[in-house]
PDB file of N, CA and C in Angstrom:
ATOM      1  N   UNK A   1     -68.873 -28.387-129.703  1.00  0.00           N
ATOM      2  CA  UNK A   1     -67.940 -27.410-130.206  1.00  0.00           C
ATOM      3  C   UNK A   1     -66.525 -27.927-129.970  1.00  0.00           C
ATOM      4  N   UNK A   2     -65.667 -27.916-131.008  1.00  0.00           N
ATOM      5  CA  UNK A   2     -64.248 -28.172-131.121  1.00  0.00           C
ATOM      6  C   UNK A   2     -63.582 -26.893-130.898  1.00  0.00           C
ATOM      7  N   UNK A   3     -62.587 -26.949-130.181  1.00  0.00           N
ATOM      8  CA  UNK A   3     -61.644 -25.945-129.916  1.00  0.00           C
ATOM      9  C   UNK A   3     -59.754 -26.249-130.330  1.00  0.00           C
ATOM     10  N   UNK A   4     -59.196 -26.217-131.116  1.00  0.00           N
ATOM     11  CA  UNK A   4     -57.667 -25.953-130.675  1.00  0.00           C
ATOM     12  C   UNK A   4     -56.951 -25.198-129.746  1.00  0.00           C
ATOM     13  N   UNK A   5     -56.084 -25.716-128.677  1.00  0.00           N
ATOM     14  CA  UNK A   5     -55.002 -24.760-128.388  1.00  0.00           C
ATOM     15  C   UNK A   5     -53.792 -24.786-129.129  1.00  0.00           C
ATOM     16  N   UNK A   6     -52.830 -23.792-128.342  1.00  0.00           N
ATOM     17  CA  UNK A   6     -51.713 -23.151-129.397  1.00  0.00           C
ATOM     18  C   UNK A   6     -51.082 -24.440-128.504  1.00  0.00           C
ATOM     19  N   UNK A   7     -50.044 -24.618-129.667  1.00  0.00           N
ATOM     20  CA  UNK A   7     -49.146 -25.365-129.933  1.00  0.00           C
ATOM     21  C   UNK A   7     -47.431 -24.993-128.478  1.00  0.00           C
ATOM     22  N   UNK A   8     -47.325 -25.844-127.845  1.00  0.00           N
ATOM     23  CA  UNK A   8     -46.555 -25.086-126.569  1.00  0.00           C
ATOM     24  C   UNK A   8     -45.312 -26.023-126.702  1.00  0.00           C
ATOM     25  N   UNK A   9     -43.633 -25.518-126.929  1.00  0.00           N
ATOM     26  CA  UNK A   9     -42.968 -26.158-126.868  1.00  0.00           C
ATOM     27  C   UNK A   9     -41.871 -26.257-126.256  1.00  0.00           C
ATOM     28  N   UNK A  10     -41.381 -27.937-125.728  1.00  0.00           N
ATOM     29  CA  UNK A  10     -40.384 -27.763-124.620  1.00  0.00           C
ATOM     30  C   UNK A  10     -39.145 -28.387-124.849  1.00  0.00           C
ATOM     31  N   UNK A  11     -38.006 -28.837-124.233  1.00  0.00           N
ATOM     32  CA  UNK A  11     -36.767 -29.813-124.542  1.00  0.00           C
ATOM     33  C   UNK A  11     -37.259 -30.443-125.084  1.00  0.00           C
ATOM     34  N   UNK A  12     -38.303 -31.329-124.690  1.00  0.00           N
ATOM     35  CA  UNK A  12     -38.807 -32.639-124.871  1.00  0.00           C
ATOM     36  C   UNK A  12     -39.875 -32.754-126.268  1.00  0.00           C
ATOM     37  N   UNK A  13     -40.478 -31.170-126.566  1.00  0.00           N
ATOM     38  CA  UNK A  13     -41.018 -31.950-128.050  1.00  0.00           C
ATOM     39  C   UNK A  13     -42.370 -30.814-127.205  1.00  0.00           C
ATOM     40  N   UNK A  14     -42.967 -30.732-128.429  1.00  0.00           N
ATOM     41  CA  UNK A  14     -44.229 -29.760-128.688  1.00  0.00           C
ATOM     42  C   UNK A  14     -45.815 -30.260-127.844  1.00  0.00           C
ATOM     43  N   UNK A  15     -46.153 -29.603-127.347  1.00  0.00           N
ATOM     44  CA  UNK A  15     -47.407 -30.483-127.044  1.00  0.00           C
ATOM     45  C   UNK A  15     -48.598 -29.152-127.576  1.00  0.00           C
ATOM     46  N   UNK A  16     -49.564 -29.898-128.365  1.00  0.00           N
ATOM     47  CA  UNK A  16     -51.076 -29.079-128.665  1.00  0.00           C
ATOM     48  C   UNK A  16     -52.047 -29.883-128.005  1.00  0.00           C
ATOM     49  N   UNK A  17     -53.181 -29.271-128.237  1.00  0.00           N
ATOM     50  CA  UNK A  17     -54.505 -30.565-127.765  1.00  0.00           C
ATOM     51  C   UNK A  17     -55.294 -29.497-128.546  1.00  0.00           C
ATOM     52  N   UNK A  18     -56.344 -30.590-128.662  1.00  0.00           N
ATOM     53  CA  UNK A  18     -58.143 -30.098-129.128  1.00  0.00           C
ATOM     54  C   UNK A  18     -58.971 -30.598-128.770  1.00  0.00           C
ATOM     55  N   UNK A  19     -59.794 -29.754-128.101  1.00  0.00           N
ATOM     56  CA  UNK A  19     -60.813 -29.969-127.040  1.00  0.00           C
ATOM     57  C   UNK A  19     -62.457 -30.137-127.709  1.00  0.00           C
ATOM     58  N   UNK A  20     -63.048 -30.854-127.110  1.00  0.00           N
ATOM     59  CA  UNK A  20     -64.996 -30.907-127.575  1.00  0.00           C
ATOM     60  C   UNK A  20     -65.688 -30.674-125.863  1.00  0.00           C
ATOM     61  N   UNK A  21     -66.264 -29.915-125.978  1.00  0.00           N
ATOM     62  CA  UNK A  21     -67.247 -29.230-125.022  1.00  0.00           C
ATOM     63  C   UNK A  21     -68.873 -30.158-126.110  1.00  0.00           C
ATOM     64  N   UNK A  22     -69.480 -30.260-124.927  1.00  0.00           N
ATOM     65  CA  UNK A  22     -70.580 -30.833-125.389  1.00  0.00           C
ATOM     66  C   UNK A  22     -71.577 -29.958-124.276  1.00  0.00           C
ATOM     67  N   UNK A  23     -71.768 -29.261-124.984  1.00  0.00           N
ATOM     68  CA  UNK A  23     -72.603 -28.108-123.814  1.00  0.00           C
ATOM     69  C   UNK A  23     -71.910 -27.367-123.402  1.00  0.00           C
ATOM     70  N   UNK A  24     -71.977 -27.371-122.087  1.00  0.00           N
ATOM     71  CA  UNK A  24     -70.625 -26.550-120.925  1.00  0.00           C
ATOM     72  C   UNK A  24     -69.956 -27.579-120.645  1.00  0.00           C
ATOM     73  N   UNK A  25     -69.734 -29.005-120.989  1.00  0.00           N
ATOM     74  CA  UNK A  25     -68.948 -30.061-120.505  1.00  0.00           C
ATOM     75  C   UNK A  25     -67.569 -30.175-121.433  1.00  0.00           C
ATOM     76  N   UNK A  26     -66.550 -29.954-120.867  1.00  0.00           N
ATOM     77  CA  UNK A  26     -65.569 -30.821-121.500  1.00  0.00           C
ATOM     78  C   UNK A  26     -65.389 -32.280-121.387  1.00  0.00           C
ATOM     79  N   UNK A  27     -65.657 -32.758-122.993  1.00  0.00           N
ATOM     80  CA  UNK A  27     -66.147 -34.295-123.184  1.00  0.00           C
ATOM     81  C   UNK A  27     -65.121 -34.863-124.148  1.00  0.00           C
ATOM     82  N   UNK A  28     -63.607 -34.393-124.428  1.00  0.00           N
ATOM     83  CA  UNK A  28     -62.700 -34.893-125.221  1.00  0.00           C
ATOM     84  C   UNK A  28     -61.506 -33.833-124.734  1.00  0.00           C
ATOM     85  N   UNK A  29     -60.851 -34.649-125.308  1.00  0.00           N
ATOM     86  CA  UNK A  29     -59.325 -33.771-125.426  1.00  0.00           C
ATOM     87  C   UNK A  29     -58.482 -34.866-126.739  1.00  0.00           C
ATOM     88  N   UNK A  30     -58.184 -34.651-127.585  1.00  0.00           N
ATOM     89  CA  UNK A  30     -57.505 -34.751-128.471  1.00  0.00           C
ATOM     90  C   UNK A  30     -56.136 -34.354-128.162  1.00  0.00           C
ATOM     91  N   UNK A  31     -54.998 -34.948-128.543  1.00  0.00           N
ATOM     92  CA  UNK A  31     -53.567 -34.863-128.463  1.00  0.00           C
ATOM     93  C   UNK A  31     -53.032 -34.405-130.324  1.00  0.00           C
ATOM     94  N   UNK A  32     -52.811 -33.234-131.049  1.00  0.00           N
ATOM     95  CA  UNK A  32     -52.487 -32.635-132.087  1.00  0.00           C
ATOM     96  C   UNK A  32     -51.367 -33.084-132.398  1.00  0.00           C
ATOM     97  N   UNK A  33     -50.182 -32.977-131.234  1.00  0.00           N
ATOM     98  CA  UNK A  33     -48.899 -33.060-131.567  1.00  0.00           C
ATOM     99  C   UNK A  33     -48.553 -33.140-129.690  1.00  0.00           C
ATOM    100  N   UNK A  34     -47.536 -34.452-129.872  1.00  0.00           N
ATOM    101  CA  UNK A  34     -46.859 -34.664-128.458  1.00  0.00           C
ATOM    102  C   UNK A  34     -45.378 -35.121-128.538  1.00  0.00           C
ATOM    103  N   UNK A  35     -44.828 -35.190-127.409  1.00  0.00           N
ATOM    104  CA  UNK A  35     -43.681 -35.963-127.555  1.00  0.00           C
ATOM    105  C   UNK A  35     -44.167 -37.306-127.820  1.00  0.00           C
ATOM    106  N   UNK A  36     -42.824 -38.366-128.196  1.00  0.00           N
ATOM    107  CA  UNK A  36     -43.361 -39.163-128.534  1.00  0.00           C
ATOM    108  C   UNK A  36     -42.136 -40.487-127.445  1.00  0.00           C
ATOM    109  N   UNK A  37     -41.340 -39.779-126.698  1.00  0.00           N
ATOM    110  CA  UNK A  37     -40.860 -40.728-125.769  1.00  0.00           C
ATOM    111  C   UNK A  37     -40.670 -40.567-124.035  1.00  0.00           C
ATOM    112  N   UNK A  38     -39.970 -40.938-123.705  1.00  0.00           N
ATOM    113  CA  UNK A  38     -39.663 -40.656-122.171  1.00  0.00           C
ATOM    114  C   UNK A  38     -41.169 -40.957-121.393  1.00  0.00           C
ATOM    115  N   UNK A  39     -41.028 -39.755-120.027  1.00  0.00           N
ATOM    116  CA  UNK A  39     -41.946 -40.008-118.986  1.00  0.00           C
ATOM    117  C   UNK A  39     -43.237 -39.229-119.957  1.00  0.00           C
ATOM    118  N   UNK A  40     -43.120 -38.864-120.963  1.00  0.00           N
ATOM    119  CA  UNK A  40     -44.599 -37.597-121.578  1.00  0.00           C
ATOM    120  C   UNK A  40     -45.347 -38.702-122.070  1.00  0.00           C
ATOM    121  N   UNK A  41     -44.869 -40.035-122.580  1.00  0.00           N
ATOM    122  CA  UNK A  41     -45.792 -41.011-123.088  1.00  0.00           C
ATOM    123  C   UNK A  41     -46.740 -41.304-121.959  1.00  0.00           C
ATOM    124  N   UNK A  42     -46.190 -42.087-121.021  1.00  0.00           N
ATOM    125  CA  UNK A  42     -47.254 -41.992-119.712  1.00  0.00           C
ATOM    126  C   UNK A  42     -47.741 -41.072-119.246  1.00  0.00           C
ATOM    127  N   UNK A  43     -47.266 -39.669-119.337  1.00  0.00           N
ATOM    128  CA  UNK A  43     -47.501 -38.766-119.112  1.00  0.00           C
ATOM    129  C   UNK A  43     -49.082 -38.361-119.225  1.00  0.00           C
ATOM    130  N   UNK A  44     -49.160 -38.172-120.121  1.00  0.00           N
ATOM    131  CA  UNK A  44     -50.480 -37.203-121.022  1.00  0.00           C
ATOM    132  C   UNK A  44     -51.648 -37.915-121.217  1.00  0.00           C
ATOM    133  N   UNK A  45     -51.597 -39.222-121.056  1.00  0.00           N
ATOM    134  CA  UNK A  45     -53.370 -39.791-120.730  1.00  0.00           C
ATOM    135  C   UNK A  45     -53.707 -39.610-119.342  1.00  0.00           C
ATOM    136  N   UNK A  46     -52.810 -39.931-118.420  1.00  0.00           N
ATOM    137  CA  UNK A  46     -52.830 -39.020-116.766  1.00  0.00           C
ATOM    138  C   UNK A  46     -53.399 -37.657-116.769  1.00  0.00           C
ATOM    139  N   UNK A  47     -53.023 -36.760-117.266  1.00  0.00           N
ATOM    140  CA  UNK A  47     -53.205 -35.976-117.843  1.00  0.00           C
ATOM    141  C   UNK A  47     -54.682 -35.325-118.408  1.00  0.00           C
ATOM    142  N   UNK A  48     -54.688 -36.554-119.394  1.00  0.00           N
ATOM    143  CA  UNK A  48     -55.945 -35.973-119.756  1.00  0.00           C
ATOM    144  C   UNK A  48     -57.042 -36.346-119.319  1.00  0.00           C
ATOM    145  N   UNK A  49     -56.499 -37.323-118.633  1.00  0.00           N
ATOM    146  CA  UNK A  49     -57.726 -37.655-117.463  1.00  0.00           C
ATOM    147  C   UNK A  49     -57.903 -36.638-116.400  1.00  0.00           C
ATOM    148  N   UNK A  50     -57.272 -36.481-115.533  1.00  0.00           N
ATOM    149  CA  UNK A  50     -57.453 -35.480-114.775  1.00  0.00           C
ATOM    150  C   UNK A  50     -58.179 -34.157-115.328  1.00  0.00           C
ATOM    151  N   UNK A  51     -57.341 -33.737-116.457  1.00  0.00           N
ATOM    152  CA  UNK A  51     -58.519 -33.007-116.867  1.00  0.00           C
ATOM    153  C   UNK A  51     -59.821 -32.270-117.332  1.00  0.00           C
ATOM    154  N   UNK A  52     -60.346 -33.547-117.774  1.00  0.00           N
ATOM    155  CA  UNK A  52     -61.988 -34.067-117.900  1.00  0.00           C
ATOM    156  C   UNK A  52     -62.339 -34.260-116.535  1.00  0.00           C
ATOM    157  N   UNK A  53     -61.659 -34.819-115.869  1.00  0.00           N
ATOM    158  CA  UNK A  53     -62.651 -34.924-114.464  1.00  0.00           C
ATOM    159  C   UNK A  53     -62.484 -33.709-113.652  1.00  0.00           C
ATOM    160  N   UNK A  54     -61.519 -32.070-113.683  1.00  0.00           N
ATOM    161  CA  UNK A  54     -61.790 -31.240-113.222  1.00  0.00           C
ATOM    162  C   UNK A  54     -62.353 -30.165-114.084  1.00  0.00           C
ATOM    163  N   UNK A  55     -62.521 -30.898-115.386  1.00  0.00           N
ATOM    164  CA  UNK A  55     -62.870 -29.841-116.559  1.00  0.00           C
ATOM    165  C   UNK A  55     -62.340 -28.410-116.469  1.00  0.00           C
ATOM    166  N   UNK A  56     -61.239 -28.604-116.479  1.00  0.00           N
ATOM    167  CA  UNK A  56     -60.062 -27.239-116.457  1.00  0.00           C
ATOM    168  C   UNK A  56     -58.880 -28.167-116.662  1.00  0.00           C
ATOM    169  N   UNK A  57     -57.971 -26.347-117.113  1.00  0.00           N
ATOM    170  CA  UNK A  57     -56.776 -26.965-117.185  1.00  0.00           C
ATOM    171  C   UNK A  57     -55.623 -26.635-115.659  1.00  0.00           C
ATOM    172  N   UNK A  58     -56.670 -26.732-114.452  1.00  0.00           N
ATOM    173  CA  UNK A  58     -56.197 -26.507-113.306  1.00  0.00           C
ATOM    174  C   UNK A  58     -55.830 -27.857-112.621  1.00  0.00           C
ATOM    175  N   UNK A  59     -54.486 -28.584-113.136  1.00  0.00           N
ATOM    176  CA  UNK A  59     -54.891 -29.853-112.458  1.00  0.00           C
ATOM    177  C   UNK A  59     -53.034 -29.806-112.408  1.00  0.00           C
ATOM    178  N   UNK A  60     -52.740 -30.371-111.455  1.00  0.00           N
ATOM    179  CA  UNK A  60     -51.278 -30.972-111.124  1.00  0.00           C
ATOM    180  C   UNK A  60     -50.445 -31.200-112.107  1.00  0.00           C
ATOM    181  N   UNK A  61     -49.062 -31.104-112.178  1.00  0.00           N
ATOM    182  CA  UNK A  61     -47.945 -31.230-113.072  1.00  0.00           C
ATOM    183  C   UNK A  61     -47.885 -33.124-112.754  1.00  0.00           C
ATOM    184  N   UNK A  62     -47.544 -33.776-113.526  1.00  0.00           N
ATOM    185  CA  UNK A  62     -47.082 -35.047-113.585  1.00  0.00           C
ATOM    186  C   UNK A  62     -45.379 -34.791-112.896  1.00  0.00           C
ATOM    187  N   UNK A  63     -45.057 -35.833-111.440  1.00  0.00           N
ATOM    188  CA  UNK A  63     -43.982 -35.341-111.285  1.00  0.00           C
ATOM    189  C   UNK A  63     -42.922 -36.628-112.492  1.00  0.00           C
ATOM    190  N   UNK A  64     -41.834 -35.888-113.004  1.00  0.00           N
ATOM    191  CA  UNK A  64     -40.664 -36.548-114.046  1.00  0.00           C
ATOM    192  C   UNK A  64     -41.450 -36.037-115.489  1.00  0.00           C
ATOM    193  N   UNK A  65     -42.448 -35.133-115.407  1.00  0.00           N
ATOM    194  CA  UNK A  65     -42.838 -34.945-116.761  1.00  0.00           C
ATOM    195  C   UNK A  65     -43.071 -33.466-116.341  1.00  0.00           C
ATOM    196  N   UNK A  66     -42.744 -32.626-115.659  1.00  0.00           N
ATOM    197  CA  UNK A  66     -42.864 -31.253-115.502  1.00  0.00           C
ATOM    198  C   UNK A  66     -43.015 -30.244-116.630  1.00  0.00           C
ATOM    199  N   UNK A  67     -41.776 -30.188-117.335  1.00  0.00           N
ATOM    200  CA  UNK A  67     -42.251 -29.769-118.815  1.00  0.00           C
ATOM    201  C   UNK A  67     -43.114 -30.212-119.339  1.00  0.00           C
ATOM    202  N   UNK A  68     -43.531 -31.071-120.049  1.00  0.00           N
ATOM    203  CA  UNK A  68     -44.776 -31.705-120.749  1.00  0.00           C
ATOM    204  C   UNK A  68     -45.757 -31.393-119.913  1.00  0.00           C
ATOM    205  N   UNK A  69     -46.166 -31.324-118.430  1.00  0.00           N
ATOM    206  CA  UNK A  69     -47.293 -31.054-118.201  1.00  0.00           C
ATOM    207  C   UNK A  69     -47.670 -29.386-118.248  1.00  0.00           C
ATOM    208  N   UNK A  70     -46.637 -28.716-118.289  1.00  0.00           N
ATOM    209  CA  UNK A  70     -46.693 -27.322-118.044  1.00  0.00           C
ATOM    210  C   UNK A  70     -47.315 -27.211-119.467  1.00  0.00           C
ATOM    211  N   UNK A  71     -46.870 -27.208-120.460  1.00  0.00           N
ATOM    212  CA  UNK A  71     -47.261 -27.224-122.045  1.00  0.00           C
ATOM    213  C   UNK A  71     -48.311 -27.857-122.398  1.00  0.00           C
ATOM    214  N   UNK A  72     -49.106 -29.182-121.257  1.00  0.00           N
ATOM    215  CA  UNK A  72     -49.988 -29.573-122.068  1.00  0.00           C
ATOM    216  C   UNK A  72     -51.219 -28.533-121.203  1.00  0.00           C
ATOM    217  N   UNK A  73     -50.824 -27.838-120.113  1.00  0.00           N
ATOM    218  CA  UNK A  73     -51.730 -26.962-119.331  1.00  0.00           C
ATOM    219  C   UNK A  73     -52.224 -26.000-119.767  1.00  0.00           C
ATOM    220  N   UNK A  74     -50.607 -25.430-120.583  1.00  0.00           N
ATOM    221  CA  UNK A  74     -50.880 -24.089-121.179  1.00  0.00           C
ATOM    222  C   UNK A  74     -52.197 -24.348-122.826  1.00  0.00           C
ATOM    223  N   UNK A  75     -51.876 -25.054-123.436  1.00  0.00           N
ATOM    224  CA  UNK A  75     -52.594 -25.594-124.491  1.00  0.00           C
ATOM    225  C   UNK A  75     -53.744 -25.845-124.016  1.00  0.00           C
ATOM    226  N   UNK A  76     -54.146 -26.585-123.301  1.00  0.00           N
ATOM    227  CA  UNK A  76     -55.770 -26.978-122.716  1.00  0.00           C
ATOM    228  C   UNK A  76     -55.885 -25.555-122.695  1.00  0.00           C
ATOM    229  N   UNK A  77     -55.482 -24.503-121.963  1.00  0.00           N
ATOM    230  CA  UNK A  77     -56.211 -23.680-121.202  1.00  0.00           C
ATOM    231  C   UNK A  77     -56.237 -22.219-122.451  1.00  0.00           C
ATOM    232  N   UNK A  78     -55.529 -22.613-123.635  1.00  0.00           N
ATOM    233  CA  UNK A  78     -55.473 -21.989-124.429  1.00  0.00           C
ATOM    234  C   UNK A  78     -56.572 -22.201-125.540  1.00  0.00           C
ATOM    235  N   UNK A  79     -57.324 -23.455-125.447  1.00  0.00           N
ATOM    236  CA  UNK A  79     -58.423 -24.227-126.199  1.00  0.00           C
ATOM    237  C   UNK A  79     -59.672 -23.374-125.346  1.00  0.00           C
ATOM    238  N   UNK A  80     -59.447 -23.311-124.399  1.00  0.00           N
ATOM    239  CA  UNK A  80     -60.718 -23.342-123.246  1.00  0.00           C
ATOM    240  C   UNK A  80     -60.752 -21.790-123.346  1.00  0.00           C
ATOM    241  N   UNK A  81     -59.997 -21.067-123.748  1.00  0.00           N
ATOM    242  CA  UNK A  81     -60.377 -19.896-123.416  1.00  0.00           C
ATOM    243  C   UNK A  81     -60.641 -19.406-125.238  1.00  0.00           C
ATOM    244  N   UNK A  82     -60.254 -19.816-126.010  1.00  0.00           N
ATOM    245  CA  UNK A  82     -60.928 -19.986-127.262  1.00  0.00           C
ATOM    246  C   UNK A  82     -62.275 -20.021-127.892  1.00  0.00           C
ATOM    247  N   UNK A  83     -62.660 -21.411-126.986  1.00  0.00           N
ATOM    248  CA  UNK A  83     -64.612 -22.103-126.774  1.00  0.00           C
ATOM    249  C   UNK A  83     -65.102 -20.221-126.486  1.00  0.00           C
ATOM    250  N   UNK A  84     -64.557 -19.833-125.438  1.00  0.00           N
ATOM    251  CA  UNK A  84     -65.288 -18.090-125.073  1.00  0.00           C
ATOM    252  C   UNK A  84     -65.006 -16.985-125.875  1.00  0.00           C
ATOM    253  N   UNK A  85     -64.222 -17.482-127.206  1.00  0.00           N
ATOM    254  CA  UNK A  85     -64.057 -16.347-128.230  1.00  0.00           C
ATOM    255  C   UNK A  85     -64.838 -16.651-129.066  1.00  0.00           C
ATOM    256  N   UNK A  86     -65.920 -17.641-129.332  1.00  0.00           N
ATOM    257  CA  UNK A  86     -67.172 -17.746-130.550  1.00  0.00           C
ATOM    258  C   UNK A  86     -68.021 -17.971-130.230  1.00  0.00           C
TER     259      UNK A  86
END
């Protein structure tokens, strides 16, 4: 099952994601729309690593990317709570 979250935006530029659950597993995260410079480039594969390996969007802010991680949190967790609306 594919999920979108909403689209979350900061100084730095918009961040979405779309998620694949393969069962109860979160087994992807897709990047929709990101910034595309500064610390969010390194940013968000950190990121989305961490969050496959806690399969939530309960995982640490990137420090120098605070915004971007707050937005890519809110979006994961906006996908994830989606997967429980179908």
């Amino acid at each position: 099952m594919t999920t979108q979250g909403s689209a979350e935006s900061s100084r730095y530029g918009t961040v979405q994601v779309q998620v694949t659950f393969t069962g109860a597993r979160l087994t992807a995260i897709t990047l929709l729309q990101a910034p595309d410079s500064g610390r969010s480039l390194t940013a968000l594969p950190r990121l989305q690593e961490e969050a496959i390996k806690a399969q939530s969007a309960d995982i640490d802010t990137i420090t120098g990317a605070t915004e971007t991680s707050e937005s890519y949190k809110t979006s994961l967790q906006a996908a994830i709570d989606a997967r429980g609306n179908r």
